[in-house]
N, C-alpha and C. Protein backbone atom coordinates (compact mmCIF):
# COMPACT_ATOMS: atom_id res chain seq x y z
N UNK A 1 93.22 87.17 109.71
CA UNK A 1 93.45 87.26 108.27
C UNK A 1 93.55 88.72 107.84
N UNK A 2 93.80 88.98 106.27
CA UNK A 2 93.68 90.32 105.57
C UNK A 2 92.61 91.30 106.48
N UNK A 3 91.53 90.75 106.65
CA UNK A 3 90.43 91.49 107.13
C UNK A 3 90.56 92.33 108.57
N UNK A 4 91.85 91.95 109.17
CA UNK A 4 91.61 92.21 110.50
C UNK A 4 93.48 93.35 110.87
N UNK A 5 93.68 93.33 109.72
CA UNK A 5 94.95 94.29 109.37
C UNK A 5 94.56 95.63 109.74
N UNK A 6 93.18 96.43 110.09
CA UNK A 6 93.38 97.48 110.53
C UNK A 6 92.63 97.84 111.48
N UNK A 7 93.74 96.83 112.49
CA UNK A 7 93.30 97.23 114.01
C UNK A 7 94.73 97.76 114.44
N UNK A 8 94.51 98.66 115.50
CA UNK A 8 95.33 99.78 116.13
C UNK A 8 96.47 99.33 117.33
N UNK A 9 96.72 97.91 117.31
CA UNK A 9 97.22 97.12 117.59
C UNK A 9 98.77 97.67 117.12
N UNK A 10 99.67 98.21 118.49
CA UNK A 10 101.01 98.66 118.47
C UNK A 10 102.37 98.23 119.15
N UNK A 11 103.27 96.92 118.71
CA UNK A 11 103.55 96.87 119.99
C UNK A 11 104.66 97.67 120.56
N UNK A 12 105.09 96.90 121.77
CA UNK A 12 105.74 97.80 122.46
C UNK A 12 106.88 98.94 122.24
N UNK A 13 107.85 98.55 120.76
CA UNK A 13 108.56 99.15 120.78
C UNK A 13 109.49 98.71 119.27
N UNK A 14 109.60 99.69 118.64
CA UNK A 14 109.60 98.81 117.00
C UNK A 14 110.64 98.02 116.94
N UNK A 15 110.27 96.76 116.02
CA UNK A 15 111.19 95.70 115.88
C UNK A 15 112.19 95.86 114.65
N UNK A 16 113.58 95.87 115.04
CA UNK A 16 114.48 96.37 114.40
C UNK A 16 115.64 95.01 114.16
N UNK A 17 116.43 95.75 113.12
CA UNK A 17 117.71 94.06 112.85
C UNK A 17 118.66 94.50 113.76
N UNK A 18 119.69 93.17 114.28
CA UNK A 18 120.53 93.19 114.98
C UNK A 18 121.52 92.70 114.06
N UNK A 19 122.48 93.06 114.89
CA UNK A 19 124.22 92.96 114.31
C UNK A 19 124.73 91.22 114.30
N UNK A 20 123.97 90.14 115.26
CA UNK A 20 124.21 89.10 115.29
C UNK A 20 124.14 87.56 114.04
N UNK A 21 123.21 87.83 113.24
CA UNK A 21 123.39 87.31 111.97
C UNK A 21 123.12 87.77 110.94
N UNK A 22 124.48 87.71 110.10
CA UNK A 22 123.96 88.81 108.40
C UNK A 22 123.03 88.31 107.76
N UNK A 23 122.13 89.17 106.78
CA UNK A 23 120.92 88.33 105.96
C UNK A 23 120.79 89.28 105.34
N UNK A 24 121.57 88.44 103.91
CA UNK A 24 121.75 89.03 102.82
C UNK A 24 119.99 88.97 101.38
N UNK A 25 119.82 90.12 101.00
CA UNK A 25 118.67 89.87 99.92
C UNK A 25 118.89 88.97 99.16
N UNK A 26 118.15 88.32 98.38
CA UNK A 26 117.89 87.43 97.37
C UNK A 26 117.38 87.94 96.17
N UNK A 27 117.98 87.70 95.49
CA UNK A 27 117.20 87.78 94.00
C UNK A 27 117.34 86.89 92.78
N UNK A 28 116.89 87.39 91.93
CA UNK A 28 116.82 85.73 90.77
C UNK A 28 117.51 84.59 90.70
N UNK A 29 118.84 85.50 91.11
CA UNK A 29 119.86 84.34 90.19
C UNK A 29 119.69 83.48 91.78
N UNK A 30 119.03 83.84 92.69
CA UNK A 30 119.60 82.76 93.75
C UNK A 30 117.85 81.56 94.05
N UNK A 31 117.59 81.67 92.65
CA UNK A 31 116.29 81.28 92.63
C UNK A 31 116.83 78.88 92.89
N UNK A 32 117.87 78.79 92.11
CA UNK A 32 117.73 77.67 92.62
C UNK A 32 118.58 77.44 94.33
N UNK A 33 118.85 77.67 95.01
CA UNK A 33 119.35 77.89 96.35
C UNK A 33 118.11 77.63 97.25
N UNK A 34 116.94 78.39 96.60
CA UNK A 34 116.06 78.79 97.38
C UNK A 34 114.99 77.24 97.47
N UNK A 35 115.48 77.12 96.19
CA UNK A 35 114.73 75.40 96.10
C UNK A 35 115.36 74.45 96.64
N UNK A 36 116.89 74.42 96.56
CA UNK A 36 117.37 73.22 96.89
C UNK A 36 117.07 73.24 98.96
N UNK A 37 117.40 74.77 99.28
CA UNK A 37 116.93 74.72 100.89
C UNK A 37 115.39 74.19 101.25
N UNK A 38 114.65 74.34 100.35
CA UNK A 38 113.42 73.99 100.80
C UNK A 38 113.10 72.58 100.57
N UNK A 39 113.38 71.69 99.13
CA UNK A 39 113.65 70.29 99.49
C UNK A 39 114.36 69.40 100.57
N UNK A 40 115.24 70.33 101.04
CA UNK A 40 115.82 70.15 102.34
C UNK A 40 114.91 69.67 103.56
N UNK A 41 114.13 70.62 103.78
CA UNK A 41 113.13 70.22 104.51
C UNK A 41 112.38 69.10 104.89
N UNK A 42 112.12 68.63 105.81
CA UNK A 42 111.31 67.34 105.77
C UNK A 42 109.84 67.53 105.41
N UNK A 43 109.17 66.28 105.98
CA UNK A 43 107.72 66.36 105.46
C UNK A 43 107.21 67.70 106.76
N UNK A 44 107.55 67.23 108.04
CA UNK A 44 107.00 67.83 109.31
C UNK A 44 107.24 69.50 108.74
N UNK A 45 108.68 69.50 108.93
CA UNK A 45 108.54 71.35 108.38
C UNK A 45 108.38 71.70 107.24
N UNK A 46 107.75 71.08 106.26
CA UNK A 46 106.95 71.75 105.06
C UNK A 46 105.89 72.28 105.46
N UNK A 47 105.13 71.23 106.28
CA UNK A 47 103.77 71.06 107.10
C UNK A 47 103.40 72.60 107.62
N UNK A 48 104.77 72.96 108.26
CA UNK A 48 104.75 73.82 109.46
C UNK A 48 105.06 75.07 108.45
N UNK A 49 105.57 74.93 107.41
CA UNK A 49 106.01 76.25 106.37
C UNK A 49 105.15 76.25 105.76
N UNK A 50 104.53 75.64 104.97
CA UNK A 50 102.98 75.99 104.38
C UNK A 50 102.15 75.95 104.47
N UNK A 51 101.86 75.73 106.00
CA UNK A 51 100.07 74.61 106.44
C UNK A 51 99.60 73.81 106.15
N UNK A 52 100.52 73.09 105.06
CA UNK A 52 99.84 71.69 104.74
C UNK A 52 100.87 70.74 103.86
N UNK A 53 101.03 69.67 104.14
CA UNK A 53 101.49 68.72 103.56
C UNK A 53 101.97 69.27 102.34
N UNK A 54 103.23 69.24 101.85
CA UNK A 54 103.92 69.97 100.75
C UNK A 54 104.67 68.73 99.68
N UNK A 55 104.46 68.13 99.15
CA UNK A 55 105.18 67.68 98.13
C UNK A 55 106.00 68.08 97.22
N UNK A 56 107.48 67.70 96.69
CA UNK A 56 108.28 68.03 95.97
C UNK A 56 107.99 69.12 94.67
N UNK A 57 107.03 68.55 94.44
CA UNK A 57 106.33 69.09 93.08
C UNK A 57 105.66 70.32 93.45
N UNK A 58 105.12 70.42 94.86
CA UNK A 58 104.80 71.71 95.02
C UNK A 58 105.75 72.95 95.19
N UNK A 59 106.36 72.38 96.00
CA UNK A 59 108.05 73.02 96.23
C UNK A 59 108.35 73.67 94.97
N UNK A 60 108.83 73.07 93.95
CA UNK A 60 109.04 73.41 92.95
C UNK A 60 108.35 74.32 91.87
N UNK A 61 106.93 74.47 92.14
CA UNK A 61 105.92 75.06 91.78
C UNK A 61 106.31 76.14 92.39
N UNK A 62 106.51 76.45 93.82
CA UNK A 62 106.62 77.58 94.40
C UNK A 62 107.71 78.54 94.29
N UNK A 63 108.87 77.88 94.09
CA UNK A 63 110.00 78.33 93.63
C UNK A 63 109.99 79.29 92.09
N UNK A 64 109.77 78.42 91.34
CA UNK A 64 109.19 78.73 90.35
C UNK A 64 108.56 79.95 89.98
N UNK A 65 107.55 80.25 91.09
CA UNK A 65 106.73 81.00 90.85
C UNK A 65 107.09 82.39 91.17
N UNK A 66 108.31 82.81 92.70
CA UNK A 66 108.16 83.84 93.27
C UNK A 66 108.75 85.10 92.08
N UNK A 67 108.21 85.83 92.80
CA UNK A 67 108.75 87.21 91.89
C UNK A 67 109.27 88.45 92.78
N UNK A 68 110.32 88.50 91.87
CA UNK A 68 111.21 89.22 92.68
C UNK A 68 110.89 90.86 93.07
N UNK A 69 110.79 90.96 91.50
CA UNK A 69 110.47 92.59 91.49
C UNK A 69 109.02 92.88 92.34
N UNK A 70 107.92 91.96 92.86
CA UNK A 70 107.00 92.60 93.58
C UNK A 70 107.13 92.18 95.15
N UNK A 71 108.04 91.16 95.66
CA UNK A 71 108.34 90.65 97.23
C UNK A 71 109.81 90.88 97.04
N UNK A 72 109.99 90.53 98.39
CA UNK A 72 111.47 90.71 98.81
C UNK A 72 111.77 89.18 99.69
N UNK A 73 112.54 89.21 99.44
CA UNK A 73 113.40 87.63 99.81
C UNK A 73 114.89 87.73 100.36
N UNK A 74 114.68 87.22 101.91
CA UNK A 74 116.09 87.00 102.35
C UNK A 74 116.52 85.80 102.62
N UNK A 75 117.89 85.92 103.13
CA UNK A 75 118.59 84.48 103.05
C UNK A 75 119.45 84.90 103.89
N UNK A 76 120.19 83.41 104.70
CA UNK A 76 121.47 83.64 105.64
C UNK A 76 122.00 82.32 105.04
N UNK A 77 123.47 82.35 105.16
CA UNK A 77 124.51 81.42 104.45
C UNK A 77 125.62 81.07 105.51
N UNK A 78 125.76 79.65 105.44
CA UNK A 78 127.07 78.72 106.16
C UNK A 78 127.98 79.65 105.65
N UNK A 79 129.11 78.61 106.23
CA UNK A 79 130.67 79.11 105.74
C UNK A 79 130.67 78.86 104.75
N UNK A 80 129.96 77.17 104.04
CA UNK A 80 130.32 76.79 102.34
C UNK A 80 129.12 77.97 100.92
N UNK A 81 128.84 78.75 101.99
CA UNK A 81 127.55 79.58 101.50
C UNK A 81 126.27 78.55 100.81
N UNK A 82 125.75 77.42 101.70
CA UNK A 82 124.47 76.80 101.45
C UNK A 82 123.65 78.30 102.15
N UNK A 83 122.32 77.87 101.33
CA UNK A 83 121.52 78.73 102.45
C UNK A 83 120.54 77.96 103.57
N UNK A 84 120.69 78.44 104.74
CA UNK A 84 120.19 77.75 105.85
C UNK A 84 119.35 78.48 106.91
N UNK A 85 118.77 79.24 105.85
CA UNK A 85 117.66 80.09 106.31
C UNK A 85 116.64 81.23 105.41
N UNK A 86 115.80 80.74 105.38
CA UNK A 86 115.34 82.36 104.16
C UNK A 86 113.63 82.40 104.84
N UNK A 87 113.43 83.58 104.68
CA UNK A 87 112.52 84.69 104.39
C UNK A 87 111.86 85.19 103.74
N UNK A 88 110.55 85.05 103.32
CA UNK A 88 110.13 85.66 101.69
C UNK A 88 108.91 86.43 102.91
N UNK A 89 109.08 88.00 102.11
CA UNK A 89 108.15 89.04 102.53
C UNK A 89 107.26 89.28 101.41
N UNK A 90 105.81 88.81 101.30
CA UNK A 90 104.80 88.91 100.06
C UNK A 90 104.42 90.13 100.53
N UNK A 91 104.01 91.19 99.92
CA UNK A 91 103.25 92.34 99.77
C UNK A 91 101.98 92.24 99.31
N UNK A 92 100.90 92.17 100.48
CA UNK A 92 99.53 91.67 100.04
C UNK A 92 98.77 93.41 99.31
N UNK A 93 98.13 92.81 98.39
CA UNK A 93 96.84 93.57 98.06
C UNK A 93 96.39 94.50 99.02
N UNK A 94 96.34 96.07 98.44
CA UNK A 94 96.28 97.33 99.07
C UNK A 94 94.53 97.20 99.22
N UNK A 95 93.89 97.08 100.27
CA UNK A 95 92.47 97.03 100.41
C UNK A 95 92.06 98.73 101.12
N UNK A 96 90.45 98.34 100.49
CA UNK A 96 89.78 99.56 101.13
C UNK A 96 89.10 99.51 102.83
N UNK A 97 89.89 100.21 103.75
CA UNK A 97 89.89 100.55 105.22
C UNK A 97 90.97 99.68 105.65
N UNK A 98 91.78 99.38 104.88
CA UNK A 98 92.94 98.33 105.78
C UNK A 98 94.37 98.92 105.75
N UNK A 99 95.15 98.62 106.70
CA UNK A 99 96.36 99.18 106.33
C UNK A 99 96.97 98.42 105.24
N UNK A 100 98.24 99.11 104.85
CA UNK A 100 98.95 98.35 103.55
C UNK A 100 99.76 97.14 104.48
N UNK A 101 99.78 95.89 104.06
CA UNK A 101 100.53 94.46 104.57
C UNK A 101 100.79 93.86 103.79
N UNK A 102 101.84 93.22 104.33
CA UNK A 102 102.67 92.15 104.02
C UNK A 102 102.68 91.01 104.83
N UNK A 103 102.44 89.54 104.22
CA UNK A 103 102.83 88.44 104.68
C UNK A 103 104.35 88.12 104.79
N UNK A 104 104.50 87.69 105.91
CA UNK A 104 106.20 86.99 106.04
C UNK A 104 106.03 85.52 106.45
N UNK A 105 107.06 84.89 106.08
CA UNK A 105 107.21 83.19 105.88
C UNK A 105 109.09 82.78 105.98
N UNK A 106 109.24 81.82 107.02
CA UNK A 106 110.76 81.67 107.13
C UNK A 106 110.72 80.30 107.35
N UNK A 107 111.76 80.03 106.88
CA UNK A 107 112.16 78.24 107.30
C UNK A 107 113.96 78.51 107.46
N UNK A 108 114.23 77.75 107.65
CA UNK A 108 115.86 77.66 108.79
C UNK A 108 116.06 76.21 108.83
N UNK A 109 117.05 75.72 108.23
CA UNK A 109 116.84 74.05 108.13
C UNK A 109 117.23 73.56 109.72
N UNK A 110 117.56 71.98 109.76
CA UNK A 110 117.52 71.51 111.63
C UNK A 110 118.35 72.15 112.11
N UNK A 111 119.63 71.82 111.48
CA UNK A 111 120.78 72.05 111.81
C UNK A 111 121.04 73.46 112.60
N UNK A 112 120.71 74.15 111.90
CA UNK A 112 121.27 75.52 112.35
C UNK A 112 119.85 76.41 112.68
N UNK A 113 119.14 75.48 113.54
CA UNK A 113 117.80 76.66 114.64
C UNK A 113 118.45 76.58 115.67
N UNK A 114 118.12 77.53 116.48
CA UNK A 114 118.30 78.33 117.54
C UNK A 114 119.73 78.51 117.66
N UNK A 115 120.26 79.64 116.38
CA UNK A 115 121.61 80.43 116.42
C UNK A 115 120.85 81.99 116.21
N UNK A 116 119.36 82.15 116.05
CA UNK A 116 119.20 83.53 116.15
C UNK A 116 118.69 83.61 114.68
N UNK A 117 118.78 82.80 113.66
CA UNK A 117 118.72 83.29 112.29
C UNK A 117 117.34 83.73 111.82
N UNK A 118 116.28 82.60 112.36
CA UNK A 118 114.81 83.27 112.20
C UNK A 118 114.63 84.85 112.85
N UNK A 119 115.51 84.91 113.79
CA UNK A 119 115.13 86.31 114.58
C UNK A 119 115.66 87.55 113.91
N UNK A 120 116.52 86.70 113.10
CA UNK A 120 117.59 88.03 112.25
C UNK A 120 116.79 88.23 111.06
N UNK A 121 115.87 87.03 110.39
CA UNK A 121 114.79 87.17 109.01
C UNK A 121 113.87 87.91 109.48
N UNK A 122 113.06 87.44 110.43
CA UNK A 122 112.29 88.41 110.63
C UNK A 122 112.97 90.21 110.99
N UNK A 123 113.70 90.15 111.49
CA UNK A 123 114.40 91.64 112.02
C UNK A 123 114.40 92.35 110.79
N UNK A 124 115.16 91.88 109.62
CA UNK A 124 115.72 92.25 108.11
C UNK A 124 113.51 92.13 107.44
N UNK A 125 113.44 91.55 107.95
CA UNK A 125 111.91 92.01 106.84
C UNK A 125 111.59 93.15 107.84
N UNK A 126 110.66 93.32 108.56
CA UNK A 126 110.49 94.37 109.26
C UNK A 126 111.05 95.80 109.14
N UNK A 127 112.68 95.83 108.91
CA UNK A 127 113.03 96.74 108.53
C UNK A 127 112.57 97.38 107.08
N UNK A 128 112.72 96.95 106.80
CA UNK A 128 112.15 96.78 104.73
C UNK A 128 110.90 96.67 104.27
N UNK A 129 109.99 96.10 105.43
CA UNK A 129 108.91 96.60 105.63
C UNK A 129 108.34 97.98 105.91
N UNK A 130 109.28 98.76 106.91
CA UNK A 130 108.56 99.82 107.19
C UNK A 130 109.47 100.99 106.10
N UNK A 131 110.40 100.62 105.12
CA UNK A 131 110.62 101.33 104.45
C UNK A 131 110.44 101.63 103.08
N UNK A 132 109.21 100.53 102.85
CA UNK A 132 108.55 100.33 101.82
C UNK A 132 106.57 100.84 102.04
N UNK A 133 107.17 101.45 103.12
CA UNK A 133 105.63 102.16 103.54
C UNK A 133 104.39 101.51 104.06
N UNK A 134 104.89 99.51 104.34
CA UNK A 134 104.15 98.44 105.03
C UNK A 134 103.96 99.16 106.62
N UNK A 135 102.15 99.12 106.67
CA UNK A 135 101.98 99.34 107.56
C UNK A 135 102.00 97.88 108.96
N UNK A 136 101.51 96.80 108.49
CA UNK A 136 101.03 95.59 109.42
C UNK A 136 102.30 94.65 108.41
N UNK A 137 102.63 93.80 109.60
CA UNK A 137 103.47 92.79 109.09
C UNK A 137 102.67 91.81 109.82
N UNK A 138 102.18 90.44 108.89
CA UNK A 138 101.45 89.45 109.17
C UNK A 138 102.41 88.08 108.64
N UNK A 139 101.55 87.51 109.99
CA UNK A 139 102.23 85.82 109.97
C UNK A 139 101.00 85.16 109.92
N UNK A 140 100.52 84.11 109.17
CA UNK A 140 99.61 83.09 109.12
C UNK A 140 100.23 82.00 108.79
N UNK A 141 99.76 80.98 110.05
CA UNK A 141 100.23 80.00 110.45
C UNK A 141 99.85 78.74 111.13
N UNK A 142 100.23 77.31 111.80
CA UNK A 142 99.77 76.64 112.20
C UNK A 142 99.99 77.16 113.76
N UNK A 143 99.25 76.50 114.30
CA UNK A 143 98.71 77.33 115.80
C UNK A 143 99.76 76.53 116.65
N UNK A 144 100.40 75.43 116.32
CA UNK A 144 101.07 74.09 116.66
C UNK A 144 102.82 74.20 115.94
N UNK A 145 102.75 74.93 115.36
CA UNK A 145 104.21 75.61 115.10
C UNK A 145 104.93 76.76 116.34
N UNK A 146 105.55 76.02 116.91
CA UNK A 146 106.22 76.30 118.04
C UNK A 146 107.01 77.27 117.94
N UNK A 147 108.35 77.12 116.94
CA UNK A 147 109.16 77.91 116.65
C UNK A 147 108.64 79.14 115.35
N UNK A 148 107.69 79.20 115.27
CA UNK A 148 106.73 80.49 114.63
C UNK A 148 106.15 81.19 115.85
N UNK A 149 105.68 80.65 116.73
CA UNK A 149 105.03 81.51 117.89
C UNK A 149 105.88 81.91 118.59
N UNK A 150 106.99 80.95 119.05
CA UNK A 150 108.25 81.27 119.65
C UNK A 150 108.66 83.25 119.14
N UNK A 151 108.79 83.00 117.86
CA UNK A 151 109.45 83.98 117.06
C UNK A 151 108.55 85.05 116.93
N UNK A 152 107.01 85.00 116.89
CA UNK A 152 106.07 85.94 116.94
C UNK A 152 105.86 86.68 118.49
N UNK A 153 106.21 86.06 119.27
CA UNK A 153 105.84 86.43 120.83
C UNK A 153 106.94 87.42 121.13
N UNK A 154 108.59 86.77 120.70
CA UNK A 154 109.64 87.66 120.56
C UNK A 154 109.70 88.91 120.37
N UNK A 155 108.92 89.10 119.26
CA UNK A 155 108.72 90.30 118.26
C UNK A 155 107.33 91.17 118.91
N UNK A 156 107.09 91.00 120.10
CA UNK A 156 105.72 91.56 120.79
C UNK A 156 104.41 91.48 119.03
N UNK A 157 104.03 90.56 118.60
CA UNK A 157 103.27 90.21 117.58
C UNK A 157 101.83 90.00 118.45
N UNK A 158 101.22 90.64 117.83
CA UNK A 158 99.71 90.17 118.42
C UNK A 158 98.84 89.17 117.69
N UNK A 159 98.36 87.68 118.13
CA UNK A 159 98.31 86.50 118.08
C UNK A 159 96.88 86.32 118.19
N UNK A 160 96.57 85.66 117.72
CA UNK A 160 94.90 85.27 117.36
C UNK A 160 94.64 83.60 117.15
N UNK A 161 93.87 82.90 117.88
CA UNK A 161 94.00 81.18 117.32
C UNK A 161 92.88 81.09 116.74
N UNK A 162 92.16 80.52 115.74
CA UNK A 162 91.30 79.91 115.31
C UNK A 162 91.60 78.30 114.56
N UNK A 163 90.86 77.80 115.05
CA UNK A 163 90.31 76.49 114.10
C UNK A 163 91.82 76.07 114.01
N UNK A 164 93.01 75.65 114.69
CA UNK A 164 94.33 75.26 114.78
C UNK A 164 94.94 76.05 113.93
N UNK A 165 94.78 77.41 113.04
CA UNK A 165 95.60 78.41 112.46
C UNK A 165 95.91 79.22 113.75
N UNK A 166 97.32 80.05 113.64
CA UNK A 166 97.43 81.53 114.42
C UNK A 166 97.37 82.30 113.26
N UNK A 167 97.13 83.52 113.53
CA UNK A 167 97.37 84.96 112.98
C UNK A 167 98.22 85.66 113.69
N UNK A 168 99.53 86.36 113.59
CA UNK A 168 99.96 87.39 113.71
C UNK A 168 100.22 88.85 113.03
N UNK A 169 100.16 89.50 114.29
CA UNK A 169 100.66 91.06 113.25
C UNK A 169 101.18 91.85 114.27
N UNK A 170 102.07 92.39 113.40
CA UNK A 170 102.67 93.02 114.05
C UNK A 170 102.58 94.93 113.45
N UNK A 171 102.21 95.75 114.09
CA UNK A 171 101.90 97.20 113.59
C UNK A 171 103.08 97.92 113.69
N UNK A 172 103.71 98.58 112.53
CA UNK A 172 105.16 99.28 111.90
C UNK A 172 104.87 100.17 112.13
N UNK A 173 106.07 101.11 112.91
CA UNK A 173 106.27 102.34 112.94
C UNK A 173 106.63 102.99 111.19
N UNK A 174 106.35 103.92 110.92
CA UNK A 174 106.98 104.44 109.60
C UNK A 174 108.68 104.50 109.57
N UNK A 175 108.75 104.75 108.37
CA UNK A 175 110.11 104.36 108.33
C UNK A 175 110.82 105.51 108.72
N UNK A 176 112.27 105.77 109.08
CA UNK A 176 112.85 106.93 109.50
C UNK A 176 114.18 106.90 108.76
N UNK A 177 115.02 108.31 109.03
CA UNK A 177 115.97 108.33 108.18
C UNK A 177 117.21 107.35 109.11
N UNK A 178 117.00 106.55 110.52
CA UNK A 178 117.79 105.60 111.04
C UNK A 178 117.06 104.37 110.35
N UNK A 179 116.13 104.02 109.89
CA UNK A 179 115.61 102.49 109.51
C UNK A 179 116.20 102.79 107.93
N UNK A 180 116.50 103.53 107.24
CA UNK A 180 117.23 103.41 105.71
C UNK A 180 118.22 103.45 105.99
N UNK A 181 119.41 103.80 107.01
CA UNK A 181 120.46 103.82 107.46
C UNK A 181 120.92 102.16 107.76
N UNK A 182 120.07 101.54 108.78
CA UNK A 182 120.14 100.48 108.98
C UNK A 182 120.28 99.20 108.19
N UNK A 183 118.96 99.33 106.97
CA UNK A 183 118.79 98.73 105.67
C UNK A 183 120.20 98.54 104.98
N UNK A 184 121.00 99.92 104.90
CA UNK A 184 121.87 99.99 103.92
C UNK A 184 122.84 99.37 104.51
N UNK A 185 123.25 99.48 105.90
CA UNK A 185 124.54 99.17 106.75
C UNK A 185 124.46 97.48 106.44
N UNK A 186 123.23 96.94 106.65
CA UNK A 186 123.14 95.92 106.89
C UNK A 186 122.88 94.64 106.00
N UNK A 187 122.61 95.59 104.49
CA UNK A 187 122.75 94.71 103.51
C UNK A 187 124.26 94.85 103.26
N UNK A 188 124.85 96.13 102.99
CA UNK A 188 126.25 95.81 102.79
C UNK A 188 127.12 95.16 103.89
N UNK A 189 127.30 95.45 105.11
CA UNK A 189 127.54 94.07 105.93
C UNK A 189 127.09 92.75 105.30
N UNK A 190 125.79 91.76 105.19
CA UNK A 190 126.05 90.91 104.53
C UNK A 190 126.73 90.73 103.64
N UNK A 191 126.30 91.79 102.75
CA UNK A 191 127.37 91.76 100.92
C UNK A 191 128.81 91.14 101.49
N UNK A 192 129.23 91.53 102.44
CA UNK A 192 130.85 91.86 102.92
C UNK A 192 131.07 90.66 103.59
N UNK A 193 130.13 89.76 104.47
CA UNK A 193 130.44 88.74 104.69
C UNK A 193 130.34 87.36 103.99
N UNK A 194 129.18 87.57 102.68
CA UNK A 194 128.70 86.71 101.46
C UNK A 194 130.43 86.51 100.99
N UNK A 195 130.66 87.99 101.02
CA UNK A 195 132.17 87.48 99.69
C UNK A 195 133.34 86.95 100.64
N UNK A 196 133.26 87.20 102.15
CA UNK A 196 134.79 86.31 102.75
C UNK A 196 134.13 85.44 102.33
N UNK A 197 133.04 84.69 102.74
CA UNK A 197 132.87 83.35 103.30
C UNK A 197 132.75 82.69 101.40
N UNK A 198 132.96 83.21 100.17
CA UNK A 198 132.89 82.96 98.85
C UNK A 198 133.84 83.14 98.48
N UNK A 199 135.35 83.84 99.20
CA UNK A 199 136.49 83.66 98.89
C UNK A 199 137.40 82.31 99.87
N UNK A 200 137.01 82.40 101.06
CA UNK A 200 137.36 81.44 101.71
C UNK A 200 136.78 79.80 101.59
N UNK A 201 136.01 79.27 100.56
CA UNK A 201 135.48 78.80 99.93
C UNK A 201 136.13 78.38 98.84
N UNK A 202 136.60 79.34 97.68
CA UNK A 202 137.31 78.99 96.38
C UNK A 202 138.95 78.65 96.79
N UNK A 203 139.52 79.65 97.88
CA UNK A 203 140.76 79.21 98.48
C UNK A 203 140.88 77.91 98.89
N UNK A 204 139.87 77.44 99.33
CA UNK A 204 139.96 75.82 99.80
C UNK A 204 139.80 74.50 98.81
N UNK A 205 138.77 75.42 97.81
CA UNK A 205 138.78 73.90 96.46
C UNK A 205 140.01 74.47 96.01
N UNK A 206 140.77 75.31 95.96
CA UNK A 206 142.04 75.53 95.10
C UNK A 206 143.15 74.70 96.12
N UNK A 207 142.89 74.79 97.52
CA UNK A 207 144.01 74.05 97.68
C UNK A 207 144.08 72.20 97.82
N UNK A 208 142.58 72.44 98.07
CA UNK A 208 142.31 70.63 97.68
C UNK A 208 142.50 70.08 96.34
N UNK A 209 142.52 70.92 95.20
CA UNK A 209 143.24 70.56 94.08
C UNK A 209 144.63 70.43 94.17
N UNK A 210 144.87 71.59 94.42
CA UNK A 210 146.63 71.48 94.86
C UNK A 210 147.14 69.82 95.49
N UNK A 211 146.72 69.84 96.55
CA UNK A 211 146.68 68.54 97.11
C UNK A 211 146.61 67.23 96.31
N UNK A 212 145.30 67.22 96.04
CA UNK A 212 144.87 66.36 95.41
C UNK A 212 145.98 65.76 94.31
N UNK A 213 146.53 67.09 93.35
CA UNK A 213 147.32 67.26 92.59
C UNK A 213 148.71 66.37 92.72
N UNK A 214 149.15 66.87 93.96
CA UNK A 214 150.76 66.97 94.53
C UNK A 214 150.15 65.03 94.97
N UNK A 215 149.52 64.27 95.52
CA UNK A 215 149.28 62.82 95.92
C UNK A 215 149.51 61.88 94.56
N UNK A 216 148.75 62.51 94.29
CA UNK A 216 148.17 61.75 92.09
C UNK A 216 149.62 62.05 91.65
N UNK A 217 150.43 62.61 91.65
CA UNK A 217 151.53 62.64 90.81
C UNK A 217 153.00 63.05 92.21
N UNK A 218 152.97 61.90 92.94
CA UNK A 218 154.80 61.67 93.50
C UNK A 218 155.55 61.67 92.71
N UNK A 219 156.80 62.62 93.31
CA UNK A 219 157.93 63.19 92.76
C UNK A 219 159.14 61.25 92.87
């Protein structure tokens, strides 16, 4: 937990984003997206995303609630731009003898796990983590969530079990003038792939109207 954020715990070699899936930030306006992906979810991976049995109504509570201006929130998008993966990085409470941390939390609906996208959320927080002066990046979790440990072990995360919770953390290098480089490349890369895949999108309801159009009314 919080309490155990300032141990000297480094791993091997800092965890950085890759070029393999874009993951674009989130902010307000993509506040219902963020709900409709998480109703998505079944009962099992609510379970596994919040530690406990999640009902609709909570969902919605949670949505509701996040705030933008004090966490950071990512997302990765299909071709029809659903989102089918997100990320919320909480910025915990600055304590006395602890380093500064942040909690991270990802869900990735069925369909589209194991294309890399959790590995690319976590990659994109981490970065933004250490350039927001986050010293420990922490995962708290069920000990029985596979594809969380999967993804923590990846990331050389140092792992703790108690009482069927894990703890991870992972200890951030400071940020450098290549990790703001990276940040920037790599949100505007998303930006750049958000708008094909949002033009190639409107091109297609325009021509299914067309269509649609040209059937409904023979010459």
């Amino acid at each position: 937990m919080h309490n155990k954020l300032a141990s000297g715990y480094l791993s091997r070699q800092p965890y950085t984003a890759g070029p393999a899936v874009p993951v674009r930030e989130l902010h307000e306006g993509y506040r219902a997206e963020i709900l409709a992906h998480l109703l998505l979810l079944d009962d099992e991976d609510r379970r596994l995303r919040f530690g406990t049995q999640t009902p609709d109504e909570v969902i919605h509570h949670y949505a509701e609630r996040l705030n933008f201006n004090r966490d950071a929130l990512f997302g990765s998008f299909d071709s029809q731009l659903n989102l089918i993966g997100m990320a919320h990085l909480a910025y915990l409470p600055k304590l006395k003898g602890q380093s500064q941390a942040a909690e991270f939390g990802v869900s990735v609906l069925p369909n589209s796990r194991g294309q890399g996208i959790g590995t690319a959320l976590l990659a994109r927080a981490s970065v933004r983590s250490r350039n927001t002066r986050i010293e420990t990046l922490f995962v708290h979790c069920l000990a029985n969530n596979r594809a969380m440990m999967h993804l923590a072990h990846k990331a050389d995360m140092r792992i703790e079990y108690a009482h069927g919770d894990a703890d991870a953390y992972l200890t951030l290098a400071p940020a450098s003038p290549s990790t703001i480089a990276e940040e920037a490349v790599n949100e505007q890369w998303a930006g750049f792939d958000y708008a094909l895949k949002e033009n190639f999108k409107r091109s297609n309801a325009a021509w299914s109207w067309l269509l649609n159009k040209l059937v409904a009314s023979p010459t």
